[in-house]
Structure formats: C-alpha cells, structure tokens
C-alpha atoms as a PDB file:
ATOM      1  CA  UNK A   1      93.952 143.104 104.855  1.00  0.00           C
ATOM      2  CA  UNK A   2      91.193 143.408 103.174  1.00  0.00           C
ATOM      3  CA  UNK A   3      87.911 145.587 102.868  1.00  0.00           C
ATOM      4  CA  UNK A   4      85.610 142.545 104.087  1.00  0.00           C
ATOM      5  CA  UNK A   5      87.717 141.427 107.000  1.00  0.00           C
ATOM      6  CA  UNK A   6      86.874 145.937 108.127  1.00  0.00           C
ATOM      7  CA  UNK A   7      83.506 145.100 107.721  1.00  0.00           C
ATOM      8  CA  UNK A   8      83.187 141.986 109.323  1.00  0.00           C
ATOM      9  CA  UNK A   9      85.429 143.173 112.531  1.00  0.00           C
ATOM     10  CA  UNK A  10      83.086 146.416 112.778  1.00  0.00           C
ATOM     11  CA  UNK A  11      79.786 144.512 112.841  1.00  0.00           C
ATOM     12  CA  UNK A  12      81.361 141.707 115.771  1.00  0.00           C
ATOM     13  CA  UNK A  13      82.406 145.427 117.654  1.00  0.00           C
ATOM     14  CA  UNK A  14      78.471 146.746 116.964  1.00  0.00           C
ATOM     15  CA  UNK A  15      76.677 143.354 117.837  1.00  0.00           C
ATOM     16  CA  UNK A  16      78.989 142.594 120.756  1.00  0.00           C
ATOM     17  CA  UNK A  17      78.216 138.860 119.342  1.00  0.00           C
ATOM     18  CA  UNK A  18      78.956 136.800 116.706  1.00  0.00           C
ATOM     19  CA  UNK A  19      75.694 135.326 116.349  1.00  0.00           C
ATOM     20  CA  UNK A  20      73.914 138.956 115.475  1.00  0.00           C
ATOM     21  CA  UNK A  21      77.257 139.970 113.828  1.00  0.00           C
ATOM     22  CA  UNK A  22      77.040 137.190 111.174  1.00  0.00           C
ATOM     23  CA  UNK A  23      73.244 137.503 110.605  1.00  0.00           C
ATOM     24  CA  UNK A  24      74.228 141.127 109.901  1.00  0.00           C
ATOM     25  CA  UNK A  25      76.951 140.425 107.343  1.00  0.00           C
ATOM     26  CA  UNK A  26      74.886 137.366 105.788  1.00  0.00           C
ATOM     27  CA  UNK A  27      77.519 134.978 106.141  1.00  0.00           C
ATOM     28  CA  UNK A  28      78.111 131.630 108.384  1.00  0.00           C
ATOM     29  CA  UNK A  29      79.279 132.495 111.846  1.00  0.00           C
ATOM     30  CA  UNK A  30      82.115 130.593 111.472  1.00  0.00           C
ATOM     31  CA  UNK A  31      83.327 132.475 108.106  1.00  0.00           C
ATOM     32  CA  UNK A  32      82.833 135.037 110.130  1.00  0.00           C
ATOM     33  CA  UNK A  33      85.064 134.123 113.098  1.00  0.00           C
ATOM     34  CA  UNK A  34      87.771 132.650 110.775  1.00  0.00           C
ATOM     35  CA  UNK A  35      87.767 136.082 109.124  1.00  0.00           C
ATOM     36  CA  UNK A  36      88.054 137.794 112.524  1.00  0.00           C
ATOM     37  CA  UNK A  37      90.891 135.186 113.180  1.00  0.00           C
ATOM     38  CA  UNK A  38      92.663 136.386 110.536  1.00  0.00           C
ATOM     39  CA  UNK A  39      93.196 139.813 110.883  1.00  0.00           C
ATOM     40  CA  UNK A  40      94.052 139.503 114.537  1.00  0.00           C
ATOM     41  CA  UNK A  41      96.931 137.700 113.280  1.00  0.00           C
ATOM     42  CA  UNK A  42      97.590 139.827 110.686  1.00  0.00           C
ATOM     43  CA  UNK A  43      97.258 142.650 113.361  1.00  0.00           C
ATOM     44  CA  UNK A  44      99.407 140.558 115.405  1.00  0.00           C
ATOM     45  CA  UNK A  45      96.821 141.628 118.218  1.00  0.00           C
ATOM     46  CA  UNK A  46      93.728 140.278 120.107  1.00  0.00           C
ATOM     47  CA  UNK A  47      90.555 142.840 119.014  1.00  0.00           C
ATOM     48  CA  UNK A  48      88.500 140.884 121.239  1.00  0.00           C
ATOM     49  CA  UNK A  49      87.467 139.303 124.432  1.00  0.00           C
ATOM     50  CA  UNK A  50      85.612 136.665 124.084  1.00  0.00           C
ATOM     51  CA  UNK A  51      83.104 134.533 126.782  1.00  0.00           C
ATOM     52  CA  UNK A  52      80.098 132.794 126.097  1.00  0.00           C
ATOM     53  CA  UNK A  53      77.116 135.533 126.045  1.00  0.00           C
ATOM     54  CA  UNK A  54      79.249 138.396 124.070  1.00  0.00           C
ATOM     55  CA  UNK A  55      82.986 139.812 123.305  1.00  0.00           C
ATOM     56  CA  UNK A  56      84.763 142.581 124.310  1.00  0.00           C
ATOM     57  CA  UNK A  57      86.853 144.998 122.478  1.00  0.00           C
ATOM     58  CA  UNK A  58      90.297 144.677 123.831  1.00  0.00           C
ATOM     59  CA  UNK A  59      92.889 147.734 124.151  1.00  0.00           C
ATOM     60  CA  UNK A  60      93.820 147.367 120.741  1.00  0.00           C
ATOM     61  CA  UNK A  61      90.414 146.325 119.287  1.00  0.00           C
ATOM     62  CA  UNK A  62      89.095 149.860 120.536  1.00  0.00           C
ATOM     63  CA  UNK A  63      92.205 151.582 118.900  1.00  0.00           C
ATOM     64  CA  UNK A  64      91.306 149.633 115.631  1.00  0.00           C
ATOM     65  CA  UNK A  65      87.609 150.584 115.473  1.00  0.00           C
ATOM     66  CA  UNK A  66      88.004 154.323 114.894  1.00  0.00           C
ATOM     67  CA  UNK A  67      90.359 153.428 112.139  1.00  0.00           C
ATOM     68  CA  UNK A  68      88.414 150.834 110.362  1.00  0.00           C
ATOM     69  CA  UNK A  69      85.523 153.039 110.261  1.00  0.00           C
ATOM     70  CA  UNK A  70      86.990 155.732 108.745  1.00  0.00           C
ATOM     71  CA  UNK A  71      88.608 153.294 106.006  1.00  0.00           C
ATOM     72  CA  UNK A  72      85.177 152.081 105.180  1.00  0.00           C
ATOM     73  CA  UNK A  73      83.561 155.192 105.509  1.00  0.00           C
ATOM     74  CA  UNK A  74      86.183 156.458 102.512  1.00  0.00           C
ATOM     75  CA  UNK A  75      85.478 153.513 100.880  1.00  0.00           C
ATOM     76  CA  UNK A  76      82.120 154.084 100.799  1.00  0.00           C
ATOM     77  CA  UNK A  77      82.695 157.474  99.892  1.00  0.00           C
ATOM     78  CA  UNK A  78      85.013 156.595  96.904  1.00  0.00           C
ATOM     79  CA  UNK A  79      81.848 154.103  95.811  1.00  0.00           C
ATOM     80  CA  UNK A  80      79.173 156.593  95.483  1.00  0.00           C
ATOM     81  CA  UNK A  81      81.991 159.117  93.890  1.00  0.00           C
ATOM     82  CA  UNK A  82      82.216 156.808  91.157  1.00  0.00           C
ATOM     83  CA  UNK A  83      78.697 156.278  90.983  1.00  0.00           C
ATOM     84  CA  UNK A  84      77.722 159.664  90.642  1.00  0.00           C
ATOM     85  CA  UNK A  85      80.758 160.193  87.602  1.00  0.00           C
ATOM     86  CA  UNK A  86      78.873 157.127  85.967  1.00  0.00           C
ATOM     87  CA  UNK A  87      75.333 158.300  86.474  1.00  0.00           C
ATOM     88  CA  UNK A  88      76.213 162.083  85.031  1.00  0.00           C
ATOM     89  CA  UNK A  89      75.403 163.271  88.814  1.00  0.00           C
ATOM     90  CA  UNK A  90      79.004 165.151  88.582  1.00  0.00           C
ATOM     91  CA  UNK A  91      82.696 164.850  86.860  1.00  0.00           C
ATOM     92  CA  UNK A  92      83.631 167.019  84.371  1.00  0.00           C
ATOM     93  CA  UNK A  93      84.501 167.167  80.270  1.00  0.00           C
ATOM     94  CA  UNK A  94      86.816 168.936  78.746  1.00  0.00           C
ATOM     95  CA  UNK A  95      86.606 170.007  75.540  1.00  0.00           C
ATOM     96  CA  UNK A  96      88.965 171.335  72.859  1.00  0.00           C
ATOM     97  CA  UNK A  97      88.176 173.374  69.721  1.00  0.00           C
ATOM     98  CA  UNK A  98      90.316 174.452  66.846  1.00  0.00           C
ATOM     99  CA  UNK A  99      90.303 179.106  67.014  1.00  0.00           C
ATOM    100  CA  UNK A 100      87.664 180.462  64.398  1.00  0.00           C
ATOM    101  CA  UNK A 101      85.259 177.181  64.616  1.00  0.00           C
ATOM    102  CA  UNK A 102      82.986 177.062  61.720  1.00  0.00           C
ATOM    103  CA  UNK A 103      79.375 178.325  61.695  1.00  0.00           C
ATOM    104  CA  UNK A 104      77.740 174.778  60.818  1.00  0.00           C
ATOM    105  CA  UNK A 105      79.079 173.838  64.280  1.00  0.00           C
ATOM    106  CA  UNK A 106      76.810 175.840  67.057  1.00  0.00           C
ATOM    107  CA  UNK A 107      79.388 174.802  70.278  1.00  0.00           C
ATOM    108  CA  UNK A 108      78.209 177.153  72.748  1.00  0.00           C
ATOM    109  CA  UNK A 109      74.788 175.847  72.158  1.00  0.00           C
ATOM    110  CA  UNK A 110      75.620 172.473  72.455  1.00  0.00           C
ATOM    111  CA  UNK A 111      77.468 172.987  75.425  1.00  0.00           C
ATOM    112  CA  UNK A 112      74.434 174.756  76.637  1.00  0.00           C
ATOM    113  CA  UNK A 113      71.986 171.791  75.902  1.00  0.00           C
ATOM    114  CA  UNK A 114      74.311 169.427  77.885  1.00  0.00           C
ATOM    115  CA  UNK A 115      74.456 171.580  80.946  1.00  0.00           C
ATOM    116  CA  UNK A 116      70.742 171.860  80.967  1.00  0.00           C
ATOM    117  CA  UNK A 117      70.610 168.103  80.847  1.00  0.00           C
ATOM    118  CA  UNK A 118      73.546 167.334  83.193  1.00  0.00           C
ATOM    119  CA  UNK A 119      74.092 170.323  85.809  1.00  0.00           C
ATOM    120  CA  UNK A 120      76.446 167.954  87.520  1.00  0.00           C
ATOM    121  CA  UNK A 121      78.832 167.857  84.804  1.00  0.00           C
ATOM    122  CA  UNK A 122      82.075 170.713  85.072  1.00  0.00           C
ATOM    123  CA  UNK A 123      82.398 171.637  81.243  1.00  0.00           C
ATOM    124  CA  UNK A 124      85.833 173.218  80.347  1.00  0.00           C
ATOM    125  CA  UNK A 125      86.659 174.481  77.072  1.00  0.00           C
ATOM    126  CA  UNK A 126      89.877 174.951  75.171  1.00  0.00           C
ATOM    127  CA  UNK A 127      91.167 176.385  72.296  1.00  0.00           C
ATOM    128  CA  UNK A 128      94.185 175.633  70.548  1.00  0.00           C
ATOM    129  CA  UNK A 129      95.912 174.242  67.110  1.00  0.00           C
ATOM    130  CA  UNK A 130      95.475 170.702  65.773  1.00  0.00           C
ATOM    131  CA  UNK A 131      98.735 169.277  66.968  1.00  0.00           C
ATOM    132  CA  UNK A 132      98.064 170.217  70.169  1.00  0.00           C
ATOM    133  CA  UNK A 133      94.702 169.145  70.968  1.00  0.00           C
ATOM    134  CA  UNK A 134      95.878 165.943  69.469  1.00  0.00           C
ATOM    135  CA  UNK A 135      98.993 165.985  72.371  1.00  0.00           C
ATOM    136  CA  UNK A 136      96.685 166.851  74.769  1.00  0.00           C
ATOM    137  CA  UNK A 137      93.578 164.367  73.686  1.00  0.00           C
ATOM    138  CA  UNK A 138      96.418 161.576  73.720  1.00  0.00           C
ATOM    139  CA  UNK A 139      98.060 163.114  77.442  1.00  0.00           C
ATOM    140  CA  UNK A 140      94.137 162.561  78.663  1.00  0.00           C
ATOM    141  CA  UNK A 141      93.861 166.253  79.115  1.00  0.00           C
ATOM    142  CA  UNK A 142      90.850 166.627  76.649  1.00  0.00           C
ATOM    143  CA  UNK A 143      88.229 164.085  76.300  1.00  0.00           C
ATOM    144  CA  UNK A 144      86.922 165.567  73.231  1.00  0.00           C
ATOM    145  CA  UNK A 145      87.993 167.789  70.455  1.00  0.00           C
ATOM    146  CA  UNK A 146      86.623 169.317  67.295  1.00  0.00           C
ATOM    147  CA  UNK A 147      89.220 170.270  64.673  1.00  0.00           C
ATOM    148  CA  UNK A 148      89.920 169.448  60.862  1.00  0.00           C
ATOM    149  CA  UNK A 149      92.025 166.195  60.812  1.00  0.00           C
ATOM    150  CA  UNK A 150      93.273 164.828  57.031  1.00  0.00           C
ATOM    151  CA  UNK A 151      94.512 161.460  58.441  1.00  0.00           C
ATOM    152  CA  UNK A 152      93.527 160.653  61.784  1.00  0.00           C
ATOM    153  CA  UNK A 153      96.588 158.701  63.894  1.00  0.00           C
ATOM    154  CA  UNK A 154      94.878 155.116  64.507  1.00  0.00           C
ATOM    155  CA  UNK A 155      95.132 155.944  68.391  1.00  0.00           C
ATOM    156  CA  UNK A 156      92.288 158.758  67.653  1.00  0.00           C
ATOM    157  CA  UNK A 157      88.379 157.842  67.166  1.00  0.00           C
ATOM    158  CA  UNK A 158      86.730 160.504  64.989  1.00  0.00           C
ATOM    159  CA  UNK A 159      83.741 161.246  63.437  1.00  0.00           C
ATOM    160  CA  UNK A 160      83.135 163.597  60.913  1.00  0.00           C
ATOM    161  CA  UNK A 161      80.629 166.612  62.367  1.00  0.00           C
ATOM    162  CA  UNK A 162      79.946 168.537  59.141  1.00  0.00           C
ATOM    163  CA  UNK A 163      81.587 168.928  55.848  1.00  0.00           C
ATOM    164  CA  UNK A 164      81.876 172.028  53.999  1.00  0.00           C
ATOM    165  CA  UNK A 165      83.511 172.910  50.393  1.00  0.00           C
ATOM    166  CA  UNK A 166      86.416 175.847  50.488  1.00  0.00           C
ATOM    167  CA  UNK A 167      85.786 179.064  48.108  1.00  0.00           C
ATOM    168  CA  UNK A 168      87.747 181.726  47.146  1.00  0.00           C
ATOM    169  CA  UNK A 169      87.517 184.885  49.223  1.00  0.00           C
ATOM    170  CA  UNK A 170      88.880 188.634  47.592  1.00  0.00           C
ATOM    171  CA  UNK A 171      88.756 191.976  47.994  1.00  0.00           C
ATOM    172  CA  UNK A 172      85.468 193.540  47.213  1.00  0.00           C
ATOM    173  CA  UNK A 173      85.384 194.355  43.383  1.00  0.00           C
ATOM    174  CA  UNK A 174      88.374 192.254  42.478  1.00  0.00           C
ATOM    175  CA  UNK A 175      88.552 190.382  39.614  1.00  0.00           C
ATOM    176  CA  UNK A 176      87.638 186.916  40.800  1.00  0.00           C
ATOM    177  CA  UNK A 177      84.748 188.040  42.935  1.00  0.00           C
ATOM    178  CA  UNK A 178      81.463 186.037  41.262  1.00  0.00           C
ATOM    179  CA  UNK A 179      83.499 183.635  39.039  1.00  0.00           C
ATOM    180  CA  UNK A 180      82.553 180.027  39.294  1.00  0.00           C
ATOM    181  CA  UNK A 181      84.325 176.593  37.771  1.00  0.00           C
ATOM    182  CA  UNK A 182      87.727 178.755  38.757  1.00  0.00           C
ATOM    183  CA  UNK A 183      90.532 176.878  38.383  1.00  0.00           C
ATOM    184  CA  UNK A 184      92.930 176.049  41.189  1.00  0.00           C
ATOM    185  CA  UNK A 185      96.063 176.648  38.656  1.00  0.00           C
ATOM    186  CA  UNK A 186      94.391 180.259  38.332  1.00  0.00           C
ATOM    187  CA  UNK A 187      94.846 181.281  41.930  1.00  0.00           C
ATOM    188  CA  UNK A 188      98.746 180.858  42.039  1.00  0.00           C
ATOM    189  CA  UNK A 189      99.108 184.665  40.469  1.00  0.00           C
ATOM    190  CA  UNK A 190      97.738 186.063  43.456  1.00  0.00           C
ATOM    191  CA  UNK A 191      99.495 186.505  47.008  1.00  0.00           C
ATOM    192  CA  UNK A 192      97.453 184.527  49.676  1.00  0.00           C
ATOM    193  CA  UNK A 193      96.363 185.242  53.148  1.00  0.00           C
ATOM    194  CA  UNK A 194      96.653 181.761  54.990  1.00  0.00           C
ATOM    195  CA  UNK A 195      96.681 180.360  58.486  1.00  0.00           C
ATOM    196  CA  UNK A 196      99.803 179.158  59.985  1.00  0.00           C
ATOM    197  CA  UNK A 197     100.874 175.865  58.696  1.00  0.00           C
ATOM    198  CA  UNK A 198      99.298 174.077  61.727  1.00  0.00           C
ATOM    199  CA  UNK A 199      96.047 176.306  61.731  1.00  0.00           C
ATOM    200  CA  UNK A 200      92.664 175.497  60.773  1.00  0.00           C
ATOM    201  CA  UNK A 201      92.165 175.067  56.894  1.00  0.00           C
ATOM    202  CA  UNK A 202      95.667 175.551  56.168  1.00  0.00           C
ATOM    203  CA  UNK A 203      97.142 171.831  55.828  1.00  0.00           C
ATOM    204  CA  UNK A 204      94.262 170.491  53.407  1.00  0.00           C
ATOM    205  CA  UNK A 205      95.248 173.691  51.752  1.00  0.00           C
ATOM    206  CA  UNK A 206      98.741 172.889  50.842  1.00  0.00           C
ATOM    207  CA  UNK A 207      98.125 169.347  50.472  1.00  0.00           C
ATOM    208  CA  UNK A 208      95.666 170.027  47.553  1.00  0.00           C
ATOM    209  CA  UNK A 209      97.863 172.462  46.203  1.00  0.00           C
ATOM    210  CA  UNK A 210     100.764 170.057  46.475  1.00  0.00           C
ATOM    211  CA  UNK A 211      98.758 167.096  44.718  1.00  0.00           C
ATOM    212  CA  UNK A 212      97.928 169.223  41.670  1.00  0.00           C
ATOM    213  CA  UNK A 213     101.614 170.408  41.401  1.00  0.00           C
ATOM    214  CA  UNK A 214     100.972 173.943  41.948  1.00  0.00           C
ATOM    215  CA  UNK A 215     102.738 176.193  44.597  1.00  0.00           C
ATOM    216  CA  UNK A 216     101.612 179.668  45.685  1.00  0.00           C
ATOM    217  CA  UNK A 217     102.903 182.636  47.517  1.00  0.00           C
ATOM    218  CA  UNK A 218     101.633 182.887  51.175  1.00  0.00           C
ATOM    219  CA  UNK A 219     102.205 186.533  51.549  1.00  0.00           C
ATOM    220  CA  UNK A 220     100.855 186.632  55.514  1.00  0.00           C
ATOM    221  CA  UNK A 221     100.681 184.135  57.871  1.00  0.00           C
ATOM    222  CA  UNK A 222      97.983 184.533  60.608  1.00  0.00           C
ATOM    223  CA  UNK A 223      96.535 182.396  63.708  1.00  0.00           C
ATOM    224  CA  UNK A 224      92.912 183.880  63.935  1.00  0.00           C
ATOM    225  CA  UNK A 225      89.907 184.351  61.057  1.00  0.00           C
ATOM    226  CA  UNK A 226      89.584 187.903  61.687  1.00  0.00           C
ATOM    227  CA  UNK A 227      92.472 189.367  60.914  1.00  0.00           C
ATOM    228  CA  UNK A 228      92.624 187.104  58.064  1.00  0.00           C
ATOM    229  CA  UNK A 229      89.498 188.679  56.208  1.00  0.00           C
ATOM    230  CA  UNK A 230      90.664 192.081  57.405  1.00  0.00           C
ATOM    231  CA  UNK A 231      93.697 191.637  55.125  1.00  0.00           C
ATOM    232  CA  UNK A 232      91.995 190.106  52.229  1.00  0.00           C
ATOM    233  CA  UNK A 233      89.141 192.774  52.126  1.00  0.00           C
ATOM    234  CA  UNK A 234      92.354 195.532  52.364  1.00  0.00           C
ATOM    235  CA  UNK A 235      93.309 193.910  49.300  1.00  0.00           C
ATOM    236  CA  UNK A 236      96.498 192.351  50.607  1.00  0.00           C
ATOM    237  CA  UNK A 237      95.559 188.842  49.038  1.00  0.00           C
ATOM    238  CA  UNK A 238      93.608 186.321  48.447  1.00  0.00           C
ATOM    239  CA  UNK A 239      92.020 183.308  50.779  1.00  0.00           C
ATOM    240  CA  UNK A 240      90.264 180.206  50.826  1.00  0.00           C
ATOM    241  CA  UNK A 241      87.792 179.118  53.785  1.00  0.00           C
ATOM    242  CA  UNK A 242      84.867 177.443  54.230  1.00  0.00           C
ATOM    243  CA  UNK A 243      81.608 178.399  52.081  1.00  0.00           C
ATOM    244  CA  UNK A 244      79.575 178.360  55.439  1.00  0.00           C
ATOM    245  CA  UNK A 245      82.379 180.831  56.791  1.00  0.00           C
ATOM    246  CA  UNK A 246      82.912 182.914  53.273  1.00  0.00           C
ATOM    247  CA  UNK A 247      78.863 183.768  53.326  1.00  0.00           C
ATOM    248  CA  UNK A 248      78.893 185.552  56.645  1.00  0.00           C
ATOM    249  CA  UNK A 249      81.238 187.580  55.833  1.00  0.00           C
ATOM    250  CA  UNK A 250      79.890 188.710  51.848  1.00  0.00           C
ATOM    251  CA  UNK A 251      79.483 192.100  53.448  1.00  0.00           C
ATOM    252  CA  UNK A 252      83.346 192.158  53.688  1.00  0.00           C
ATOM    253  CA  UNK A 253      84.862 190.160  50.670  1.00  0.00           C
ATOM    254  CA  UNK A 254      84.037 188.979  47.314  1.00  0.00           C
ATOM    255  CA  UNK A 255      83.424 185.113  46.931  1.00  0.00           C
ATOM    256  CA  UNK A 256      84.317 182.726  43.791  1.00  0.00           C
ATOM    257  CA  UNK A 257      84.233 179.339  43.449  1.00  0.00           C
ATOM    258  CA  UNK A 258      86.231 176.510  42.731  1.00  0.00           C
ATOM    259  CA  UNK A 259      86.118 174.271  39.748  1.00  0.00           C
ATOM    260  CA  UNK A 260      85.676 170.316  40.694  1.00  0.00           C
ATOM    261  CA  UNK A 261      87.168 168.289  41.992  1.00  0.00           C
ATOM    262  CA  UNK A 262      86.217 170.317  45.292  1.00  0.00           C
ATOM    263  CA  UNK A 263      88.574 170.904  48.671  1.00  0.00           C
ATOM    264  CA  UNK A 264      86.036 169.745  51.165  1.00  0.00           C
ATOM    265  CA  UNK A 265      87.070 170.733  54.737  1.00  0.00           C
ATOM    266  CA  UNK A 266      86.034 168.046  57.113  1.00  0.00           C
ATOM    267  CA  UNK A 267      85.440 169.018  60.648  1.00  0.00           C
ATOM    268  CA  UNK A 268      85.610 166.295  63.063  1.00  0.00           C
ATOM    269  CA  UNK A 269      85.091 165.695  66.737  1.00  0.00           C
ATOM    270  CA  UNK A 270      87.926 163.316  68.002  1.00  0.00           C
ATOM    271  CA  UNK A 271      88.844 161.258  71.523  1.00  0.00           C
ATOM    272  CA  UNK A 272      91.678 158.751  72.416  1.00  0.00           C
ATOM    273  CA  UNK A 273      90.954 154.851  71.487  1.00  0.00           C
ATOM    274  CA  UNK A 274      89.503 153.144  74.234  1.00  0.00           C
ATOM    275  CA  UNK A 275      91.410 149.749  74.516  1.00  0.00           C
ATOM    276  CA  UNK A 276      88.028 148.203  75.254  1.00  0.00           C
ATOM    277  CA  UNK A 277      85.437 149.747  71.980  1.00  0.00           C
ATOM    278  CA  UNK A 278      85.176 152.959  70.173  1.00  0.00           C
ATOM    279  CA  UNK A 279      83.799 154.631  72.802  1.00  0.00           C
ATOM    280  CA  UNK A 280      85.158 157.692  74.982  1.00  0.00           C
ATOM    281  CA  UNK A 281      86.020 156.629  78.304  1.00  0.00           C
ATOM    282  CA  UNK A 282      84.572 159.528  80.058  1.00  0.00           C
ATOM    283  CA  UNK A 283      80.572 158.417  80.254  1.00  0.00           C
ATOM    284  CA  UNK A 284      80.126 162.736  79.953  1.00  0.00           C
ATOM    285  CA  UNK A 285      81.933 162.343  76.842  1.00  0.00           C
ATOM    286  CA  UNK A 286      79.733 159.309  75.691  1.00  0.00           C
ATOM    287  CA  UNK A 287      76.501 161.411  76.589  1.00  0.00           C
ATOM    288  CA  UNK A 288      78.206 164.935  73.984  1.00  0.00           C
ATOM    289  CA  UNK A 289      78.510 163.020  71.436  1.00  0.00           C
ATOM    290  CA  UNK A 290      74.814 161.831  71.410  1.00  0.00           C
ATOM    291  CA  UNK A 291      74.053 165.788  70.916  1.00  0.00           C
ATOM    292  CA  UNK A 292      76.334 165.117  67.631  1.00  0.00           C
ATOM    293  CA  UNK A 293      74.250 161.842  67.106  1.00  0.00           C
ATOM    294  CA  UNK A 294      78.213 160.065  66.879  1.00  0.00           C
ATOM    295  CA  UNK A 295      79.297 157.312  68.435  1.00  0.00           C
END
C-alpha cells in the first residue's frame, strides 16, 4: 500500500467522482481508477459503489476513510517535522566540552549567539573527558564536541578552534617563577600537579615528556582546574597549562616559560564522519560551526 494509492482513494471519497477526483490529484482518470483498483484488491474489499453520475462509499470504504486520513494526516505531519529540523525552525544540538575549557574559547557566548539566531533549536550541553565525548560523538549522542585531540580516529572530523602554547605554573616566589627558554629536562626535579591521564592537557603532556626521554613525578592527580592551581599555589608542585589559562590566574601562581620547541595545546571542535562529506549531519550542527567559521 502505498502513500499515493491514500491519497488518491480520499480525493474519489471527497469528489464523490472520478472525474473531479482526478482533476484534483492531477493525474489521468484512468491512473486514477487503476490505482483505486488496486488497493481494493489489496484491501480485499469494495471502497466503492459505483453508477454513472458518482460513487458511493461502501461499508468498508467508510471504515477505511477515517483511517487513511489519519495516515496522511501523520504523514503530513512527519513532512513538515522534518522541514522545520532542516530549516532551524526546531531540533536540538548537543554539545560536549572537555571540564575547565580554555579562555580563548567563549562557549556560553557562542551558545548564546546561536539561540538568538535559532530560538527553535534545544541546545544541551555536556561535560565530560576526551574518551568519552569521543564514545558518545561516535554513539550519536553528541553532535559536536570541543576537547584537545593529539590524533584524531579517521571516523572523527575536526577542526582546530584555537591553539595555545603550555607554560610553567609555581608557587608564588618559587624559583622558576619569571624564567624564560626553561628547559623541559629542568622540570623533572619538581613534583607535578597534573590532570588525570585522560583529562584535559594531560596526554600531550606525557607524550612530550615521553618523546624527549624524560619522566617526572606526578605527585596529585586531579579532574578539575581549580583544585589544580589551589595545590600548585600551596606549593605542593608544579604544573603546566595553557598560557591563555596561566595569565588569569598570575594573581595565584608564578609563570615561566618553556624553551622551544613549544607544547602547543590544540583545542578542537569534533563530529562523527558523515558517509556523504565532511559535514555534521545535524543542519544545527552545520549552522555552530559557522560561529567557529569551520566547516
């Protein structure tokens, strides 16, 4: 059965003639009686009475009519649903952010902008650590994320949303605080504050440190920004975070910086591959990342 056959048997019930009915539906009157034809005996019932000046709705016709309307009434419905999702009119976007985002990257603001533009849009945010954005980008429960990625998986699509260089953050008054061209060697006598080994700056961390053959001691292990500073200005270690980061906070800790070659830490904004181009499949998605002036 199909959605034409509906339409075809509703306008014949309307006109109470095939004649009218076809003009109606813009199609031959006999395409419109073989369709007719057809879902009777797919029906395996008469819908109509039929004599020279008009039909009749049998029994079963009149039974049928309720019922196809509503069917092409959802229809309908379902069409202009989809219409409005395409056209920004409403849907939703769901976005995911790595904790502590940096201060180069204004989200709230952003996500105000696009609400202004797009009332119709539900915008959901979500915080979380890199693995599992990615698990939930790739389960279709984000469209979007921003987070730090070293290698992106060749199922992701990102594009990089602001680079900055890492520093080295201390205790007020400690010995590092001012020094520049510090080598990365030179930081391996001091205990370090870090992120968890999934959290935010933490893997290019260790991977940079790995490549130049140096280890260090990670004397605490924490999830948010906050409590990180709070236990480097204590004086319980050392850090390293983003410049952008490191400078609103100079009221708190000291600040050095690195010799070259610099750690740059690379925030991105990410979505699953689209089989079809580079583009997010969600068109709300499509219209964030012109704020971002990607994609």
């Amino acid at each position: 059965m199909e959605v034409r056959q509906l339409q075809h048997f509703i306008a014949v019930a309307e006109e109470r003639q095939f004649t009218r009915a076809a003009q109606r539906m813009h199609i031959v009157q006999s395409a419109l009686s073989s369709s007719i034809r057809t879902l009777e005996t797919e029906l395996q019932a008469r819908l109509f009475v039929r004599n020279t000046r008009q039909v009749q709705l049998t029994p079963a016709g009149r039974a049928f009519l309720d019922k196809a309307r509503d069917v092409v009434r959802t229809l309908d419905q379902a069409r202009q649903v989809v219409a409005d999702v395409e056209g920004l009119k409403s849907g939703s976007l769901a976005i995911g952010t790595v904790h502590s985002l940096p201060a180069f990257l204004d989200l709230p603001s952003l996500i105000a902008r696009f609400h202004r533009a797009n009332p119709g849009i539900e915008v959901r945010l979500r915080q979380g650590d890199m693995l599992g954005l990615l698990d939930q980008l790739k389960g279709g429960e984000l469209d979007l994320a921003f987070l730090p990625l070293l290698d992106p998986p060749e199922d992701f699509v990102t594009g990089i949303v602001a680079c900055d260089d890492l520093v080295v953050v201390v205790p007020m008054g400690h010995e590092l605080a001012g020094r520049r061209n510090l080598p990365l060697a030179e930081l391996c006598q001091y205990p370090f504050v870090d992120f968890d080994v999934r959290w935010g700056t933490r893997p290019l961390i260790d991977r940079a440190f790995g490549q130049a053959g140096l280890s260090r001691h990670s004397a605490f292990e924490v999830t948010d920004l906050e409590t990180l500073v709070g236990l480097v200005a204590c004086g319980l270690g050392i850090a390293l975070l983003p410049e952008a980061i490191a400078d609103a906070r100079d009221s708190q800790v000291g600040i050095a910086h690195l010799a070259e070659p610099d750690i740059c830490w690379e925030l991105v904004v990410a979505h699953a591959r689209n089989a079809a181009d580079s583009q997010p499949v969600n068109g709300a998605a499509r219209e964030f990342l012109t704020l971002l002036s990607i994609g």
